[in-house]
C-alpha atoms as a PDB file:
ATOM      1  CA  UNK A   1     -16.665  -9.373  13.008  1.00  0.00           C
ATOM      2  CA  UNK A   2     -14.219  -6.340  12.902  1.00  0.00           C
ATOM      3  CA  UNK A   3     -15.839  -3.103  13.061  1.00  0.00           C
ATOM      4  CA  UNK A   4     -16.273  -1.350   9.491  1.00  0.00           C
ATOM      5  CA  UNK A   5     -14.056   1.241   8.629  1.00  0.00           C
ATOM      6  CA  UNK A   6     -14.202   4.167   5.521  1.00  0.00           C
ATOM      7  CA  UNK A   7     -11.492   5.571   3.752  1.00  0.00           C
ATOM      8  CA  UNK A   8     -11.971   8.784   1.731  1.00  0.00           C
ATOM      9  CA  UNK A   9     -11.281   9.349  -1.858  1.00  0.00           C
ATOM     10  CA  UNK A  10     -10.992  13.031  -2.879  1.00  0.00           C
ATOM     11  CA  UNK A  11     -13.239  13.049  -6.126  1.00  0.00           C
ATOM     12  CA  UNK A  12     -10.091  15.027  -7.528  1.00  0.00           C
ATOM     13  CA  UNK A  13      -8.061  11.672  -7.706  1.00  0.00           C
ATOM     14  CA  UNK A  14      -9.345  11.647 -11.607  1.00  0.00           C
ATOM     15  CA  UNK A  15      -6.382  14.124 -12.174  1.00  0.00           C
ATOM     16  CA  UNK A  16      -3.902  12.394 -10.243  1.00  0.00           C
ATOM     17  CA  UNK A  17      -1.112  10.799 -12.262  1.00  0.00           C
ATOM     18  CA  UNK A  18      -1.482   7.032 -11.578  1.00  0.00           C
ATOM     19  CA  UNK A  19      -5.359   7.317 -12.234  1.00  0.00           C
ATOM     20  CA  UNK A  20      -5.256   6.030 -15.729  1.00  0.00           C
ATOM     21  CA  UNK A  21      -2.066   3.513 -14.962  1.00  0.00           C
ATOM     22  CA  UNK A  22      -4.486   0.444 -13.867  1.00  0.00           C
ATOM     23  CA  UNK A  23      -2.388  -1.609 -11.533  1.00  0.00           C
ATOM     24  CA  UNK A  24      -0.363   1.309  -9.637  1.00  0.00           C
ATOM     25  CA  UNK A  25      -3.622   2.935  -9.215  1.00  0.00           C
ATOM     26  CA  UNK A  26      -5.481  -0.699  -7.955  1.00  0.00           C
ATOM     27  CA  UNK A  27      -2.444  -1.447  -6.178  1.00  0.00           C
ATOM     28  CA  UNK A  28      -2.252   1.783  -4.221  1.00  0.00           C
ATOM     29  CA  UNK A  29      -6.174   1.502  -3.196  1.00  0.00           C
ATOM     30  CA  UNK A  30      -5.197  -1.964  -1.990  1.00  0.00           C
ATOM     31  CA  UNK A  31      -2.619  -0.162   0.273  1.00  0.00           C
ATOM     32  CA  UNK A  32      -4.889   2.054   1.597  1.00  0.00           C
ATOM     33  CA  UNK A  33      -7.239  -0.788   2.574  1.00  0.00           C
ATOM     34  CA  UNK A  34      -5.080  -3.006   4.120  1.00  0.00           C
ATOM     35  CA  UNK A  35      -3.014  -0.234   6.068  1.00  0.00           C
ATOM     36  CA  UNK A  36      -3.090  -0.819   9.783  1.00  0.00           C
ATOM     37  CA  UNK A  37      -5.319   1.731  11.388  1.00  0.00           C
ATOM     38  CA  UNK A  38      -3.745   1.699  14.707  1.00  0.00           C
ATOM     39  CA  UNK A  39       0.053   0.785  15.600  1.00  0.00           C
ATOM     40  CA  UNK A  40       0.621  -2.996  15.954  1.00  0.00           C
ATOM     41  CA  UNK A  41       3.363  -5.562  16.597  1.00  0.00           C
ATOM     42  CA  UNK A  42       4.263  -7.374  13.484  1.00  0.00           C
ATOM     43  CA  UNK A  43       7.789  -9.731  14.317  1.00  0.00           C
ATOM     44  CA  UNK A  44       8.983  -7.345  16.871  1.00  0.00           C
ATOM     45  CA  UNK A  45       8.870  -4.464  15.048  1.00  0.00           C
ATOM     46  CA  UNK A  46       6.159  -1.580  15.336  1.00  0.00           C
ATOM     47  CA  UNK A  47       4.087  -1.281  12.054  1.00  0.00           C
ATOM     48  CA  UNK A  48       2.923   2.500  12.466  1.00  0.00           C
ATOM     49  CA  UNK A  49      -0.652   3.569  11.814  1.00  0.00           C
ATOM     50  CA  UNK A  50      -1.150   4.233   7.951  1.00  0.00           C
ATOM     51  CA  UNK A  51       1.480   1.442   7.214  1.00  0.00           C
ATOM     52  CA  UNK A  52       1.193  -2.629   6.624  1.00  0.00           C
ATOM     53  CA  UNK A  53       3.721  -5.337   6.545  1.00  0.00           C
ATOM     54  CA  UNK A  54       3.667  -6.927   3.051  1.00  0.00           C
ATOM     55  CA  UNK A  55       6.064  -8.809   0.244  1.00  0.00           C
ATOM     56  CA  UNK A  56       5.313  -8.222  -3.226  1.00  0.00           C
ATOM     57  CA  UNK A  57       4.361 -11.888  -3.718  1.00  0.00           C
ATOM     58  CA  UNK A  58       1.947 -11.744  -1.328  1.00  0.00           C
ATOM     59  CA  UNK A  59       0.284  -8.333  -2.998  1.00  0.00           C
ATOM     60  CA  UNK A  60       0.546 -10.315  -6.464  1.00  0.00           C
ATOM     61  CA  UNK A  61      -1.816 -13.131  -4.947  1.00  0.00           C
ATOM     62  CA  UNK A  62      -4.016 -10.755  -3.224  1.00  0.00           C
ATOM     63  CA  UNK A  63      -4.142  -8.544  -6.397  1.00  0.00           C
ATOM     64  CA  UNK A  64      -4.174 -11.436  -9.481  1.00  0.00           C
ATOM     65  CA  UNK A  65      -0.964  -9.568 -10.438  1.00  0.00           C
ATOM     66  CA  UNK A  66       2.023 -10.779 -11.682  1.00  0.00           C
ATOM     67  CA  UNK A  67       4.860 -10.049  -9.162  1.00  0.00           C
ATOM     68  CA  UNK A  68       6.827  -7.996 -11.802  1.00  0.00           C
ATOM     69  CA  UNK A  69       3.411  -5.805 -11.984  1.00  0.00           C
ATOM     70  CA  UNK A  70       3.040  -5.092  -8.235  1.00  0.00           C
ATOM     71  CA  UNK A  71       7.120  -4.020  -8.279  1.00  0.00           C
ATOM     72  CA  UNK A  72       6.719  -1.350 -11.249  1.00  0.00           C
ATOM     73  CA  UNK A  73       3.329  -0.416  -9.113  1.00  0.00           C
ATOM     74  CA  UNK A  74       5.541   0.120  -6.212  1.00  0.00           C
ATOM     75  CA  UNK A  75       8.108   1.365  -7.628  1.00  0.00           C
ATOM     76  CA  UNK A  76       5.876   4.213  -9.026  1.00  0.00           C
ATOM     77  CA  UNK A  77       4.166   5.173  -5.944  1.00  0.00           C
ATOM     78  CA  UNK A  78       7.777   5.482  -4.249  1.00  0.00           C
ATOM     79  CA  UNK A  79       8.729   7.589  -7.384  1.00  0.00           C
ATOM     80  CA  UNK A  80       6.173  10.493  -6.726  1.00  0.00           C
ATOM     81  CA  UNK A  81       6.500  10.046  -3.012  1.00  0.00           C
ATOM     82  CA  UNK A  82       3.124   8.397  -2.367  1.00  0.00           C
ATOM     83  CA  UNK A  83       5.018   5.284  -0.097  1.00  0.00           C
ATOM     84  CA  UNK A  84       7.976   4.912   1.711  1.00  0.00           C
ATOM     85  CA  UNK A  85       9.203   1.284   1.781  1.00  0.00           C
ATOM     86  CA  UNK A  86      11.693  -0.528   4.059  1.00  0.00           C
ATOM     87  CA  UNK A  87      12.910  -4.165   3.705  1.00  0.00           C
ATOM     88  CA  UNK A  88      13.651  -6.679   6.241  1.00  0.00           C
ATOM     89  CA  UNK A  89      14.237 -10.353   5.726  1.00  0.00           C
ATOM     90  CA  UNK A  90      11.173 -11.584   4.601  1.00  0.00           C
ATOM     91  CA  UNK A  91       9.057  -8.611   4.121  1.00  0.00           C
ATOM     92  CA  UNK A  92       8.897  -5.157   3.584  1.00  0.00           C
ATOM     93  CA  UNK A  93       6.750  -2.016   5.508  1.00  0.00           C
ATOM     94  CA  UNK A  94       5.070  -0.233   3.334  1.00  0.00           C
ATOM     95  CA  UNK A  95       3.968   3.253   4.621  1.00  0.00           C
ATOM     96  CA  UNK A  96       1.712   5.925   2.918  1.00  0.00           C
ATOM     97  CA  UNK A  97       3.424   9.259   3.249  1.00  0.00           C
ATOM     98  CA  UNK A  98      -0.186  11.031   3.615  1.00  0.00           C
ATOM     99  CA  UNK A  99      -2.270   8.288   4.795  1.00  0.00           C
ATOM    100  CA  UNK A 100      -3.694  10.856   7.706  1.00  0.00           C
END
């Protein structure tokens, strides 16, 4: 079994923008969960600590999302500058700017 692992939630997330926008804000809290918490190889390419290699179909299934749900949700987050995103062939980094 994997060792457990916390993430903290500043109480003062009430007042962030996405807080009332259900599926950027559930999306987002799914990124912050599933963000690697030390570097690691992913197809020969380095996913940093505090980022995860993902595809939007497979945050849709993980989510019960439509795919067209998660992409607004992304596109959001990338909006305010919450995640960086870069694209490869089949999948796409996701990083969280202040995930430290």
């Amino acid at each position: 079994m994997a060792p457990t692992t916390y993430i903290k939630l500043d109480r003062g997330i009430i007042h962030w923008v996405w807080y009332t926008e259900p599926d950027t804000f559930r999306v987002f809290v799914h990124l912050l969960i599933s963000a690697n918490i030390t570097d690691h190889l992913f197809s020969d390419i380095t996913i940093k600590r505090g980022s995860l290699a993902t595809s939007h179909a497979s945050l849709a299934d993980a989510l019960g999302l439509t795919i067209s749900k998660v992409r607004k949700a992304i596109r959001n987050l990338k909006e305010t500058g919450e995640i960086e995103t870069t694209r490869y062939a089949n999948f796409q980094v996701i990083k969280i700017v202040k995930y430290d």
